[in-house]
N, C-alpha and C. Protein backbone atom coordinates (compact mmCIF):
# COMPACT_ATOMS: atom_id res chain seq x y z
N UNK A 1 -4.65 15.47 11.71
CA UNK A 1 -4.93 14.33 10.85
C UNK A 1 -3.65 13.86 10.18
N UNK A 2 -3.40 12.66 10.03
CA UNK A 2 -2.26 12.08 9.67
C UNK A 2 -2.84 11.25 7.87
N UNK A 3 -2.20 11.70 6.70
CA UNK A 3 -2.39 10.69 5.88
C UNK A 3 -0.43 10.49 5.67
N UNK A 4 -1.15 9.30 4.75
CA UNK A 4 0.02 8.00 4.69
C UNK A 4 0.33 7.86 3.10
N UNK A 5 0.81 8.15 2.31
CA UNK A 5 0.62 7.65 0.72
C UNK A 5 2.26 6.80 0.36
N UNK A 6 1.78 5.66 -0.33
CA UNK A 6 3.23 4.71 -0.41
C UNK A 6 2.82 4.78 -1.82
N UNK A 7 4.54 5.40 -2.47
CA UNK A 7 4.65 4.96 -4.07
C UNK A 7 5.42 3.49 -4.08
N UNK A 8 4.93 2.73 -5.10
CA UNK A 8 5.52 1.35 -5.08
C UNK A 8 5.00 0.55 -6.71
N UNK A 9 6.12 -0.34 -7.05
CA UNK A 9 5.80 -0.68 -8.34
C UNK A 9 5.33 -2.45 -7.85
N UNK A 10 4.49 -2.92 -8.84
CA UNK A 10 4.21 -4.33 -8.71
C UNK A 10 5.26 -5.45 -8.40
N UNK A 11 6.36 -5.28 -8.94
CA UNK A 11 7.30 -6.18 -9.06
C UNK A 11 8.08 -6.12 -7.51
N UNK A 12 7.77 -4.94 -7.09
CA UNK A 12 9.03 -5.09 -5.99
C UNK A 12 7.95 -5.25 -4.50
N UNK A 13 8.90 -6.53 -4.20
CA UNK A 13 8.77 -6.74 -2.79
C UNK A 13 8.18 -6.25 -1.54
N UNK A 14 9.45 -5.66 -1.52
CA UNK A 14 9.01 -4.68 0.11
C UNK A 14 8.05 -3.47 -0.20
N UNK A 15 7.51 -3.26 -1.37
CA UNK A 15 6.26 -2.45 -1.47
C UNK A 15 4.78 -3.30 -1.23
N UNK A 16 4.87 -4.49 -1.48
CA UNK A 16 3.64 -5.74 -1.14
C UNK A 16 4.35 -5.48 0.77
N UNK A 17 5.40 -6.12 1.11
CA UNK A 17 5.58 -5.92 2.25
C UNK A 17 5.35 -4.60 3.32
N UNK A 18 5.33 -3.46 2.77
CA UNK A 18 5.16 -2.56 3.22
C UNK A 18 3.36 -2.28 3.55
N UNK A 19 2.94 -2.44 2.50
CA UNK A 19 1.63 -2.57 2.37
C UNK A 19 0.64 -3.26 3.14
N UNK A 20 0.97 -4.51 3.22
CA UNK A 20 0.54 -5.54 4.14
C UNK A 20 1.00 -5.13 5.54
N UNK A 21 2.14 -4.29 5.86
CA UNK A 21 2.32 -3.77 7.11
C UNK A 21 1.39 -3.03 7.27
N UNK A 22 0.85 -2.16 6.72
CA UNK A 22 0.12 -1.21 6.82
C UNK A 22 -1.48 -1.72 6.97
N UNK A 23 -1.86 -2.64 6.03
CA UNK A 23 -3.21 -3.43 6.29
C UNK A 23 -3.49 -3.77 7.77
N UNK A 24 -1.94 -4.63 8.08
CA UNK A 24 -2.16 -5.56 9.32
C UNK A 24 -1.94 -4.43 11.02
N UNK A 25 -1.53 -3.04 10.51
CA UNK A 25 -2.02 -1.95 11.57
C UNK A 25 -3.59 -0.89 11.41
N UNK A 26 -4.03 -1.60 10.57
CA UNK A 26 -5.42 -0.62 10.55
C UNK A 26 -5.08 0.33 9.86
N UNK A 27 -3.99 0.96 9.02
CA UNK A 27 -3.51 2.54 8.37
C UNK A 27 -4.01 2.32 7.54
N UNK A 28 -4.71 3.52 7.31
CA UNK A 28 -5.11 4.16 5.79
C UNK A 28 -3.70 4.36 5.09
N UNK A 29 -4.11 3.98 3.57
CA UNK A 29 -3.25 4.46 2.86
C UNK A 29 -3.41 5.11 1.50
N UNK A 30 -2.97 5.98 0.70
CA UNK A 30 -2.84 6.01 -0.63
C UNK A 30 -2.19 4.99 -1.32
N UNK A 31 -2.35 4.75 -2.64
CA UNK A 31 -1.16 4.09 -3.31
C UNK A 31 -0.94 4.35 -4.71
N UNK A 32 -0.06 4.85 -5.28
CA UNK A 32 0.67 5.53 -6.40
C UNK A 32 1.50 3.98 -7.08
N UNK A 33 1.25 3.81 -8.01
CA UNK A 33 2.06 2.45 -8.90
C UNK A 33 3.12 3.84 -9.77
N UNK A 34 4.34 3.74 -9.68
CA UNK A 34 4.97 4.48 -10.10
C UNK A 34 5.02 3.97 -11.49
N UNK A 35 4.92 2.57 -11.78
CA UNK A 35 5.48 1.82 -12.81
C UNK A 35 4.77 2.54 -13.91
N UNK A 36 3.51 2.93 -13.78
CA UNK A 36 2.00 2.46 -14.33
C UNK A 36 2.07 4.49 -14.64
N UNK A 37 1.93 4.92 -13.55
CA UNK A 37 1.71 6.81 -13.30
C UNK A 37 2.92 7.17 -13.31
N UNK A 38 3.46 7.61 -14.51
CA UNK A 38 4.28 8.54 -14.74
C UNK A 38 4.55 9.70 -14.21
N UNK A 39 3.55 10.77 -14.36
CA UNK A 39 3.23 11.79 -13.37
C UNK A 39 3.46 11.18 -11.80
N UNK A 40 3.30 10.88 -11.22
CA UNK A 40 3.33 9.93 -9.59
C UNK A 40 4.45 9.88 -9.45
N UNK A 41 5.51 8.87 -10.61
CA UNK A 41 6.60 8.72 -10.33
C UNK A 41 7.62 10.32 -10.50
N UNK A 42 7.50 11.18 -11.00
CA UNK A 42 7.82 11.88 -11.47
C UNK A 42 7.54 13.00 -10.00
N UNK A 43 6.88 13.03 -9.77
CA UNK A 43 6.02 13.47 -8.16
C UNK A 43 7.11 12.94 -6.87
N UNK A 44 7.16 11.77 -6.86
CA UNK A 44 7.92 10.93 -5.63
C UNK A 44 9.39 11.32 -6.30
N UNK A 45 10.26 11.71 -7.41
CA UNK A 45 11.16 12.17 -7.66
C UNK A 45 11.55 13.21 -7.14
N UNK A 46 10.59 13.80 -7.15
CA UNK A 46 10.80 15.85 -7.10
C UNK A 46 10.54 15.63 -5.52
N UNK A 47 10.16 14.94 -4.66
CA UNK A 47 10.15 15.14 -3.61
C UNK A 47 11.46 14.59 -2.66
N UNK A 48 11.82 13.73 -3.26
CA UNK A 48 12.62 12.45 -2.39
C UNK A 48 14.04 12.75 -2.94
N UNK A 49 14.56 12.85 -4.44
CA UNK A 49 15.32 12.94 -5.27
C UNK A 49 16.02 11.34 -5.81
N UNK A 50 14.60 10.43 -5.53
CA UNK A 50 15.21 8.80 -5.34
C UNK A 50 14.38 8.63 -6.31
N UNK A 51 14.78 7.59 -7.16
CA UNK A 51 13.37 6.36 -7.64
C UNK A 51 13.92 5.17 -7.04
N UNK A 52 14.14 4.83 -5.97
CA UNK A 52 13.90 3.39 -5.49
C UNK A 52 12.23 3.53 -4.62
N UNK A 53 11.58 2.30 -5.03
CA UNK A 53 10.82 2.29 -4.21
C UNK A 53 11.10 0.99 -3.10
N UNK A 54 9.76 1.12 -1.93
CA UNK A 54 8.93 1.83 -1.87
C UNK A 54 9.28 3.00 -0.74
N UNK A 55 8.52 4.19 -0.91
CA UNK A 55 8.82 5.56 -0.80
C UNK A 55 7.70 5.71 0.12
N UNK A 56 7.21 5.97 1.06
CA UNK A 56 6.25 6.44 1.87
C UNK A 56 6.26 7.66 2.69
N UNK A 57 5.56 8.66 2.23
CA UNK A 57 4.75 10.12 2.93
C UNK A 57 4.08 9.48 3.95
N UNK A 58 4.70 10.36 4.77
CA UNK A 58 3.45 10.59 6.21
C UNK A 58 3.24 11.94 6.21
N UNK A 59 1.97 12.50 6.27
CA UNK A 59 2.09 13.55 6.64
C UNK A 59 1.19 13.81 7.95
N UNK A 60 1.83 14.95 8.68
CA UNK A 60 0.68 14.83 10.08
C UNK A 60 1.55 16.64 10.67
N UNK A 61 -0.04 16.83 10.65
CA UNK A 61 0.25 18.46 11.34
C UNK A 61 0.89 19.08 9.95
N UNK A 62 1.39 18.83 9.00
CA UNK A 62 1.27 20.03 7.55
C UNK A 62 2.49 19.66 7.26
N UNK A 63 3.55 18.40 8.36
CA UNK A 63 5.05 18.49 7.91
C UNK A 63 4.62 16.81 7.26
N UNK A 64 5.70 17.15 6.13
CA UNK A 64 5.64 15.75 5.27
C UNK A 64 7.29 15.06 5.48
N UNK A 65 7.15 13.79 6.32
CA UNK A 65 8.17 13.21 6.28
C UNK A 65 8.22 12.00 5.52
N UNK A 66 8.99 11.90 5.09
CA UNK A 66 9.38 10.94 4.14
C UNK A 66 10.23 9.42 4.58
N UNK A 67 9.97 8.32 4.25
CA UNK A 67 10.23 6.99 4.81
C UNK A 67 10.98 6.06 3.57
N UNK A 68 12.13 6.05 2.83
CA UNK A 68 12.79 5.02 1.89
C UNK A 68 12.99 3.62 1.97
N UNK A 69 12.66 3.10 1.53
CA UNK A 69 12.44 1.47 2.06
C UNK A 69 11.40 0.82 3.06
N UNK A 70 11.83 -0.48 3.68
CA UNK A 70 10.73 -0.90 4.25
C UNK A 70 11.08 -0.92 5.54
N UNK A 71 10.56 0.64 6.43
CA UNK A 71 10.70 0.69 7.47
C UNK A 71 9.37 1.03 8.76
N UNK A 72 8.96 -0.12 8.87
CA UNK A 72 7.28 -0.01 9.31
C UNK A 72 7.86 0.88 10.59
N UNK A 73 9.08 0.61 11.68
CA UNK A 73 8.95 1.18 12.55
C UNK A 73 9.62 2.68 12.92
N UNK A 74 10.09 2.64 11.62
CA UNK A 74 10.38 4.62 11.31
C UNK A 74 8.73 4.75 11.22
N UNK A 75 7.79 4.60 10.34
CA UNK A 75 6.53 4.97 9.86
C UNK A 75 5.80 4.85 11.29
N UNK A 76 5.39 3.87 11.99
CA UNK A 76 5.18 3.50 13.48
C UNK A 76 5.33 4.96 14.17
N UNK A 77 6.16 5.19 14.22
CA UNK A 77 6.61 6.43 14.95
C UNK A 77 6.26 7.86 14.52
N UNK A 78 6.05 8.05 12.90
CA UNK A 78 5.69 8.79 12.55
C UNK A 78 4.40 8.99 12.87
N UNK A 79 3.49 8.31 13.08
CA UNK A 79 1.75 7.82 13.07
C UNK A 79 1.80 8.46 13.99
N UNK A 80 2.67 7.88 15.21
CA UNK A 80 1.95 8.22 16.82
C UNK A 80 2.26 9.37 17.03
């Protein structure tokens, strides 16, 4: 089983863009507003060591890879 969770704040861009990538392939997603969830953001820190968003987990088979920016076809690849 593959889940997907994107941290992303309202204001920025390529997190609406990322998102809408994700709508317009059928992916499930989580979504974490870092702006808003402190804890969340604080979460996507300790994992990534970044606060730029947007930040997207894939996880599939128990390994969690991690995606910085808006890269539908790093994520693409991760899915399949």
């Amino acid at each position: 089983m593959t889940t997907i969770t994107v941290y992303s704040t309202p204001s920025c861009p390529y997190c609406v863009k990322i998102k809408d990538w994700l709508d317009s392939e059928d992916l499930e997603y989580t979504e974490h507003n870092v702006a808003e969830d402190q804890e969340k953001a604080m979460e996507m820190v300790k994992k990534t060591g970044q606060r730029g968003v947007p930040q997207t987990v894939v996880e599939k088979d128990g390994e969690e890879n991690i995606v910085v920016g808006f890269q539908p076809q790093k994520i693409q690849e991760l899915v399949e």
